[in-house]
PDB file of N, CA and C in Angstrom:
ATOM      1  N   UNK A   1       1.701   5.500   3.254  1.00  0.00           N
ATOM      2  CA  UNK A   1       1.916   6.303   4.441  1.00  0.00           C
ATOM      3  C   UNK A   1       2.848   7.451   4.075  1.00  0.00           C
ATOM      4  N   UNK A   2       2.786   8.629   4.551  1.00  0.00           N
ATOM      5  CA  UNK A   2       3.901   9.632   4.566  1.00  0.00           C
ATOM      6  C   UNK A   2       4.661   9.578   5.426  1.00  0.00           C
ATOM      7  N   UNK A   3       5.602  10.387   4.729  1.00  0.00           N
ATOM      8  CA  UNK A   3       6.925  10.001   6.070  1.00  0.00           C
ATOM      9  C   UNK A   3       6.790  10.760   7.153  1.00  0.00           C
ATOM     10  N   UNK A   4       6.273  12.091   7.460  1.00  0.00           N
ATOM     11  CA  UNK A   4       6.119  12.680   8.661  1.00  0.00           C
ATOM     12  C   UNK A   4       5.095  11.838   9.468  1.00  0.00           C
ATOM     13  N   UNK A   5       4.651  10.932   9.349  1.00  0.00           N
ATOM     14  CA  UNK A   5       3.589   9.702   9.708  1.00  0.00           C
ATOM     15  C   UNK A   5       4.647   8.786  10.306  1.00  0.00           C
ATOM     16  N   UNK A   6       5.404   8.283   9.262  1.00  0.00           N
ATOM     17  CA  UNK A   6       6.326   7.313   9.425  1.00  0.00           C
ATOM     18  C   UNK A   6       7.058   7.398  10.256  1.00  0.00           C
ATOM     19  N   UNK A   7       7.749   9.186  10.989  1.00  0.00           N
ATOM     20  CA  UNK A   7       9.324   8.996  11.227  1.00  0.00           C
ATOM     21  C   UNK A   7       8.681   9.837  12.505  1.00  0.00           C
ATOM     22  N   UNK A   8       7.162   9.568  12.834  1.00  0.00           N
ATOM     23  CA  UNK A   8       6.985  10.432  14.292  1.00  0.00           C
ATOM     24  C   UNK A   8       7.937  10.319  15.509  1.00  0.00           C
ATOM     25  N   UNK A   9       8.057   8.777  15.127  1.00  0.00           N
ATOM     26  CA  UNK A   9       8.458   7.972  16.174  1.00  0.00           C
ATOM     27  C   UNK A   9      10.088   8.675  16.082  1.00  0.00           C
ATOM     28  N   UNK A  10      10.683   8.523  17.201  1.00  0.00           N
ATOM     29  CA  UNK A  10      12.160   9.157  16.951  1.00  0.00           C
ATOM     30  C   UNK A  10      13.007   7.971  16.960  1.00  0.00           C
ATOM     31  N   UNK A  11      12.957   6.564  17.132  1.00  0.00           N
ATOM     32  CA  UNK A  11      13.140   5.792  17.061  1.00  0.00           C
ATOM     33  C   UNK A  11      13.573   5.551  16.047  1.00  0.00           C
ATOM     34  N   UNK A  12      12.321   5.450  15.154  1.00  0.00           N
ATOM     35  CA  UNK A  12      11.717   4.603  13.999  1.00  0.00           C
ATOM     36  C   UNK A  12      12.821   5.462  12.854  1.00  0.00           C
ATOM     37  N   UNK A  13      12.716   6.897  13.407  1.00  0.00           N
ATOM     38  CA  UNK A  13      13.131   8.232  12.303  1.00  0.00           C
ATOM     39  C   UNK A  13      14.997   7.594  12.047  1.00  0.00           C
ATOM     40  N   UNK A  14      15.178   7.234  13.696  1.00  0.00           N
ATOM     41  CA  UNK A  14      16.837   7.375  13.369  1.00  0.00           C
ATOM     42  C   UNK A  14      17.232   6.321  13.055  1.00  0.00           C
ATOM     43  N   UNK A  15      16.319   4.954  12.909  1.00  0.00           N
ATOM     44  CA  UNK A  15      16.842   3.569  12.341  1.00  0.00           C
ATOM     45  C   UNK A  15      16.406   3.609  10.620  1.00  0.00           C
ATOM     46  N   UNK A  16      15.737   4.406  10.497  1.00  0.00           N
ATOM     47  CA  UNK A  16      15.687   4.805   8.618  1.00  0.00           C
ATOM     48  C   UNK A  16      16.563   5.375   8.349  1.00  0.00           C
ATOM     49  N   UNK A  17      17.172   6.832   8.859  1.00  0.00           N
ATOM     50  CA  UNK A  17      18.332   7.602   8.822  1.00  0.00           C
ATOM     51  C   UNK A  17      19.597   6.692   8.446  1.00  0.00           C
ATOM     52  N   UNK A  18      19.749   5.621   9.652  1.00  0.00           N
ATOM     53  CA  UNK A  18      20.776   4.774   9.459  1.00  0.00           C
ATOM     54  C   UNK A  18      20.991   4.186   8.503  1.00  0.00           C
ATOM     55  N   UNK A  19      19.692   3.439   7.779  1.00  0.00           N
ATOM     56  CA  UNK A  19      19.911   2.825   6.874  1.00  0.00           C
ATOM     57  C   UNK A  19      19.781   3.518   5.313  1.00  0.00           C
ATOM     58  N   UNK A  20      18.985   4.691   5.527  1.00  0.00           N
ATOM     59  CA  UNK A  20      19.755   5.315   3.943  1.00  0.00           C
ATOM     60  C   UNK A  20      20.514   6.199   3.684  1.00  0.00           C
ATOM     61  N   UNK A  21      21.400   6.492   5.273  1.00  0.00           N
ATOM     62  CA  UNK A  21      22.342   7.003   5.190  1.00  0.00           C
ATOM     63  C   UNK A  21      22.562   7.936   5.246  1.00  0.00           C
ATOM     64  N   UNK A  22      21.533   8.656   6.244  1.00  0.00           N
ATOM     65  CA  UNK A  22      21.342  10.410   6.313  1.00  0.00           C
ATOM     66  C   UNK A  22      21.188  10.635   7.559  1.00  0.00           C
ATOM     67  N   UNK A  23      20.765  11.880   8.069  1.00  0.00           N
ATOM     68  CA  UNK A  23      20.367  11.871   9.549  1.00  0.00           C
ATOM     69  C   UNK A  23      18.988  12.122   9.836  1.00  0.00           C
ATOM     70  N   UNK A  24      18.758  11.672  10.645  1.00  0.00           N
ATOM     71  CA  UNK A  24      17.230  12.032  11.279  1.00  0.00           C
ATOM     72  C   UNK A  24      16.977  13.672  11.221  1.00  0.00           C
ATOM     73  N   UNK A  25      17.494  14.734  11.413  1.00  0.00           N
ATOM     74  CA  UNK A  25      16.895  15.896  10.879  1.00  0.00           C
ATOM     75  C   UNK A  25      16.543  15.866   9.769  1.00  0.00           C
ATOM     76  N   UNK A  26      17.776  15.933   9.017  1.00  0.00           N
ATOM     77  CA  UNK A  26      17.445  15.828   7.375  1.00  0.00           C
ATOM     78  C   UNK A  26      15.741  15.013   6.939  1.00  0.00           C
ATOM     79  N   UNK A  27      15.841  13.414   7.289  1.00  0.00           N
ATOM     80  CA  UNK A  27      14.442  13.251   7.114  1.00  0.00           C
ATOM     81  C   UNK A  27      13.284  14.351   7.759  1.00  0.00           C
ATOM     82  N   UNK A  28      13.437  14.731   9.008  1.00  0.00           N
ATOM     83  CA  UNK A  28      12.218  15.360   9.301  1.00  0.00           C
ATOM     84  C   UNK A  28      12.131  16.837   8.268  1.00  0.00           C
ATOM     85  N   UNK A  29      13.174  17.350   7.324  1.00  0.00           N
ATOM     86  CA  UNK A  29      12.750  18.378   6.771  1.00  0.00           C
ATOM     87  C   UNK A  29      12.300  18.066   5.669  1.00  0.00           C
ATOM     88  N   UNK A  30      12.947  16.950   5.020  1.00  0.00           N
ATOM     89  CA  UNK A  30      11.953  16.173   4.286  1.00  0.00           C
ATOM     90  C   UNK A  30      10.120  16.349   4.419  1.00  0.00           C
ATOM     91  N   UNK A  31      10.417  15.217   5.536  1.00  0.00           N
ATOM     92  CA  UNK A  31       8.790  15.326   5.780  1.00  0.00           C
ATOM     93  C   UNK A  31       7.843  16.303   5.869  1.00  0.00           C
ATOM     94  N   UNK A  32       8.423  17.260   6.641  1.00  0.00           N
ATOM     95  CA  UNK A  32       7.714  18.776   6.666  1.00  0.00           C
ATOM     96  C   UNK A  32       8.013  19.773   5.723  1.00  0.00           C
ATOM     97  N   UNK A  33       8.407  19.455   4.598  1.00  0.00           N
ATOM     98  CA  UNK A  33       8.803  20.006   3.022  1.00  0.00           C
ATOM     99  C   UNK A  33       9.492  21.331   3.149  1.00  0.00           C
ATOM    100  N   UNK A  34      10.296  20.932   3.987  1.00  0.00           N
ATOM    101  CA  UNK A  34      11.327  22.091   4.015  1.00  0.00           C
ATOM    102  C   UNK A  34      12.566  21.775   3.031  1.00  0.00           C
ATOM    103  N   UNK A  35      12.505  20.701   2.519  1.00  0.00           N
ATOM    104  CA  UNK A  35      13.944  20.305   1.578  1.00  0.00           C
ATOM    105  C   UNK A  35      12.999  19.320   0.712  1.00  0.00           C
ATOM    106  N   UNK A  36      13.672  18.512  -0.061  1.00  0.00           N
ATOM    107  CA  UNK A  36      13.086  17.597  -1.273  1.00  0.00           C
ATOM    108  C   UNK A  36      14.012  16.884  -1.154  1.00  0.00           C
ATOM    109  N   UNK A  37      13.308  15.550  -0.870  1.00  0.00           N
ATOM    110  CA  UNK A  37      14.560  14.366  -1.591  1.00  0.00           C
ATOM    111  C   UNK A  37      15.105  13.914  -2.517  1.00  0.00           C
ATOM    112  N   UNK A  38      16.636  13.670  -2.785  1.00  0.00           N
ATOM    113  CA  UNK A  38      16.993  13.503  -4.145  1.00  0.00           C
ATOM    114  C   UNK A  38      16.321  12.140  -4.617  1.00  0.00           C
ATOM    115  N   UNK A  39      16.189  11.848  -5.965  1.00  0.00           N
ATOM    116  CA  UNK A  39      14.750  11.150  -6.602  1.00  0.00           C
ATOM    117  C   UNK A  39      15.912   9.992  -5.979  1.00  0.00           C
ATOM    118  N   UNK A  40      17.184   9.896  -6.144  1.00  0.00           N
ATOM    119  CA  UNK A  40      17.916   8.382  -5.249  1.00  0.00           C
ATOM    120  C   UNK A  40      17.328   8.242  -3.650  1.00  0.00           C
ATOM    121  N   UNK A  41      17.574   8.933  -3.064  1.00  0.00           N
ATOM    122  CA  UNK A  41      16.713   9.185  -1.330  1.00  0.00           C
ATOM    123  C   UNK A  41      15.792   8.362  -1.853  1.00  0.00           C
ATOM    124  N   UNK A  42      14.684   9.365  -2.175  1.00  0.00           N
ATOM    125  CA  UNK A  42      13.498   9.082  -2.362  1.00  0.00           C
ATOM    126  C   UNK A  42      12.978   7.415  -2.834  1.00  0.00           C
ATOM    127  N   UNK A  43      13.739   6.684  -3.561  1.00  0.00           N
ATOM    128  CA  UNK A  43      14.032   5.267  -4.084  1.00  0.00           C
ATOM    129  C   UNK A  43      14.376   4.209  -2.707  1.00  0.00           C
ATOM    130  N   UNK A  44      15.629   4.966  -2.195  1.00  0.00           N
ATOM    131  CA  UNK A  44      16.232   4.467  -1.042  1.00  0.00           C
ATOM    132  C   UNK A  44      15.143   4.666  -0.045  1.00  0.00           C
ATOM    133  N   UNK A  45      14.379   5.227   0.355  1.00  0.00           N
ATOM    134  CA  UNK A  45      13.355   5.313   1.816  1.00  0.00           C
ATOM    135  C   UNK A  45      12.483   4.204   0.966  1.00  0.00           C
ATOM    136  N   UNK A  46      12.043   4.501   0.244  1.00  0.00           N
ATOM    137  CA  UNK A  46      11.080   3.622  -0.176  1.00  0.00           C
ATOM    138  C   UNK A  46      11.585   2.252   0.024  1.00  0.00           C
ATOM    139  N   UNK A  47      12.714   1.960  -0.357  1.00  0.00           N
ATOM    140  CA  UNK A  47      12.720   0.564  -0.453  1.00  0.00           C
ATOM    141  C   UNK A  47      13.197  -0.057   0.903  1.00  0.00           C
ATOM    142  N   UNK A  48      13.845   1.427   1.509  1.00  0.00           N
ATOM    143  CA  UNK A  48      14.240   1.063   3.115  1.00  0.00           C
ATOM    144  C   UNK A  48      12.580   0.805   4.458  1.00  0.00           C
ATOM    145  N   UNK A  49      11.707   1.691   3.674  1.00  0.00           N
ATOM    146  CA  UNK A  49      10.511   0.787   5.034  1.00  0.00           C
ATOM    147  C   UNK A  49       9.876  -0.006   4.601  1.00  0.00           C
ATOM    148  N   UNK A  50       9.664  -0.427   3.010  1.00  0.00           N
ATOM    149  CA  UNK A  50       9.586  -1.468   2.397  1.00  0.00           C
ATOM    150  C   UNK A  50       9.883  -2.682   2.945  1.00  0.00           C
ATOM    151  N   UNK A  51      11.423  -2.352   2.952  1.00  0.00           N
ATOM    152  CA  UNK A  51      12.232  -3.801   3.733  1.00  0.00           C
ATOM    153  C   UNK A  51      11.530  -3.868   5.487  1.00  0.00           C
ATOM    154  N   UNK A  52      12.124  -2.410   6.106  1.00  0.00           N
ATOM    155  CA  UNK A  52      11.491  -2.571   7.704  1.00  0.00           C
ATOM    156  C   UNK A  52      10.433  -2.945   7.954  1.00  0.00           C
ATOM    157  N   UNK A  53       9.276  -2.760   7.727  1.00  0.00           N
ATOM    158  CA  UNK A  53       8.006  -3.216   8.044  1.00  0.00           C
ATOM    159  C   UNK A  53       7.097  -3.215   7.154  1.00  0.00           C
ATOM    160  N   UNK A  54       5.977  -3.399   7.923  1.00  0.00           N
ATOM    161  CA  UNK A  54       4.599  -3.341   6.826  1.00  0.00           C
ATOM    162  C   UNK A  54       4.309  -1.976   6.179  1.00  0.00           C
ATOM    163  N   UNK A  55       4.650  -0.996   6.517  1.00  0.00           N
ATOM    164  CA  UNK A  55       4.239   0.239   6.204  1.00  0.00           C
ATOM    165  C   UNK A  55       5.147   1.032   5.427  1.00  0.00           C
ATOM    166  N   UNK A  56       4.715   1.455   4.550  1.00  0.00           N
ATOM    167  CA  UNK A  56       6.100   2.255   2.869  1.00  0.00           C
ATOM    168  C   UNK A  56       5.234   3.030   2.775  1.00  0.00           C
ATOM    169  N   UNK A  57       6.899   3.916   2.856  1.00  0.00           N
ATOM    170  CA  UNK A  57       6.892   5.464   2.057  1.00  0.00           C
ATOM    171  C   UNK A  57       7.298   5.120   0.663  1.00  0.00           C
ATOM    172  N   UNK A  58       6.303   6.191  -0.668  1.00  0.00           N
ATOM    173  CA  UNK A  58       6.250   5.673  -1.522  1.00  0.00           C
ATOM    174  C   UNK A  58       6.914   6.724  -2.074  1.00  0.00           C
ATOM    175  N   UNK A  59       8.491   6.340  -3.016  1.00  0.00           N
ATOM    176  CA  UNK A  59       8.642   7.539  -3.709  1.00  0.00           C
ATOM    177  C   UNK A  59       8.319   8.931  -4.580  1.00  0.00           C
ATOM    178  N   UNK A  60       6.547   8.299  -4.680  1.00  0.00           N
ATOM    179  CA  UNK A  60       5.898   9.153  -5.491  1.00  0.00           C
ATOM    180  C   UNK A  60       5.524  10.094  -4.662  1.00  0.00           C
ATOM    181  N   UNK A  61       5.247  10.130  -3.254  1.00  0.00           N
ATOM    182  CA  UNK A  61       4.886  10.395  -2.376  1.00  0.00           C
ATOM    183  C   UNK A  61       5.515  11.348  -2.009  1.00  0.00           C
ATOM    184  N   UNK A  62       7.041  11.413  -2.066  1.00  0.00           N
ATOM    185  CA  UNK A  62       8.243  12.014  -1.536  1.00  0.00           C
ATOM    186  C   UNK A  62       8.085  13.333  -2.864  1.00  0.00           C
ATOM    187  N   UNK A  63       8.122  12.689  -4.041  1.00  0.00           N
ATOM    188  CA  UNK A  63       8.654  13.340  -5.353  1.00  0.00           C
ATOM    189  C   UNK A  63       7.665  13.025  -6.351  1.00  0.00           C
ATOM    190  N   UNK A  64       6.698  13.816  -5.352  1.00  0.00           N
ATOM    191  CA  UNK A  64       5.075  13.905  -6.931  1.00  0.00           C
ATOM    192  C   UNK A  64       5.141  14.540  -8.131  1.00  0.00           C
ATOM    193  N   UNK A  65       6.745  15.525  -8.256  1.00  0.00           N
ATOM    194  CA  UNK A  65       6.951  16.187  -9.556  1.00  0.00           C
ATOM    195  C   UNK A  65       7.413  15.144 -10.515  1.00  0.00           C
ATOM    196  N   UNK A  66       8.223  14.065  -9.322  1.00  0.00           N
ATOM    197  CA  UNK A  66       9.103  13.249 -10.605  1.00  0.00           C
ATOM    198  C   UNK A  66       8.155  12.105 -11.171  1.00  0.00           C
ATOM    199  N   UNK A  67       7.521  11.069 -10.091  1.00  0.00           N
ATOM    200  CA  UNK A  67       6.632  10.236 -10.281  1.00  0.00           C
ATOM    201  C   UNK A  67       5.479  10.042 -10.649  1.00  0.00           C
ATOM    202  N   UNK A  68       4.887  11.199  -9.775  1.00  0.00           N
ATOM    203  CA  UNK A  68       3.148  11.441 -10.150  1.00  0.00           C
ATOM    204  C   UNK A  68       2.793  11.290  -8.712  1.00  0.00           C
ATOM    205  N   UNK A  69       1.565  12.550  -8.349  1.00  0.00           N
ATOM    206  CA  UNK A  69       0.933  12.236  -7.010  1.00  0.00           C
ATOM    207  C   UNK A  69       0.489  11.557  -7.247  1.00  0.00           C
ATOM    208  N   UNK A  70       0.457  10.403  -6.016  1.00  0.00           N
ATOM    209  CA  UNK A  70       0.196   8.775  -5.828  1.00  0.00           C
ATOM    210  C   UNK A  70      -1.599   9.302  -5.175  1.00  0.00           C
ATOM    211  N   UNK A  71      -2.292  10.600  -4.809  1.00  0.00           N
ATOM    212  CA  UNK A  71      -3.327  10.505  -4.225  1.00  0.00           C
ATOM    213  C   UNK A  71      -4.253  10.974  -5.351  1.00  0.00           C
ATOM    214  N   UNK A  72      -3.985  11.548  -6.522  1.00  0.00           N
ATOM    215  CA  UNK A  72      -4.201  11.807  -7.713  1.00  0.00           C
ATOM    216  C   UNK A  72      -4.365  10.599  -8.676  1.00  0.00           C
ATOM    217  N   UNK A  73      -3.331   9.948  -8.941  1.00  0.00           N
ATOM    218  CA  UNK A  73      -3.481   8.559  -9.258  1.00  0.00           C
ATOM    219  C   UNK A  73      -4.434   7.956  -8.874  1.00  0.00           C
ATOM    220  N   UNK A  74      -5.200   7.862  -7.737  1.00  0.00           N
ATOM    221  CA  UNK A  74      -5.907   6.934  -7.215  1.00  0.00           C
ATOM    222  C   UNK A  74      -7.373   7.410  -7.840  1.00  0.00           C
ATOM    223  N   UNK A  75      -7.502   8.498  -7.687  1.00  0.00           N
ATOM    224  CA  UNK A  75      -8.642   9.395  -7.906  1.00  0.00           C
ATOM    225  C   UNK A  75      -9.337   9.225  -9.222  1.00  0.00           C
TER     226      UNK A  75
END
């Protein structure tokens, strides 16, 4: 899932915020690639909706320069 998927919810956005320790704007510029997450963020979300629910943001996802596009990969 992507995170502008993930963090529609404003809910959902500010209980991730909480837990990796940023604010809910910050993620949404994330999501709408107005900023880049540091490749730690990027580790930390992942493993933070990992933990929350069924549905993960995948660091590769966040940081396809550092990891590899994950939709490329598949391909």
């Amino acid at each position: 899932m992507d995170l502008k998927t993930y963090i529609s919810d404003t809910q959902r956005r500010a209980d991730l915020a909480a837990v990796v320790g940023t604010i809910p704007d910050y993620l949404y510029q994330i999501a709408t690639h107005r900023r880049k997450a540091s490749p730690r963020l990027a580790i930390d979300i992942e493993a933070a909706t990992t933990r929350l629910g069924p549905e993960r943001v995948s660091k590769e996802s966040l940081r396809p320069d550092i990891w590899g596009d994950p939709a490329r990969e598949a391909a």
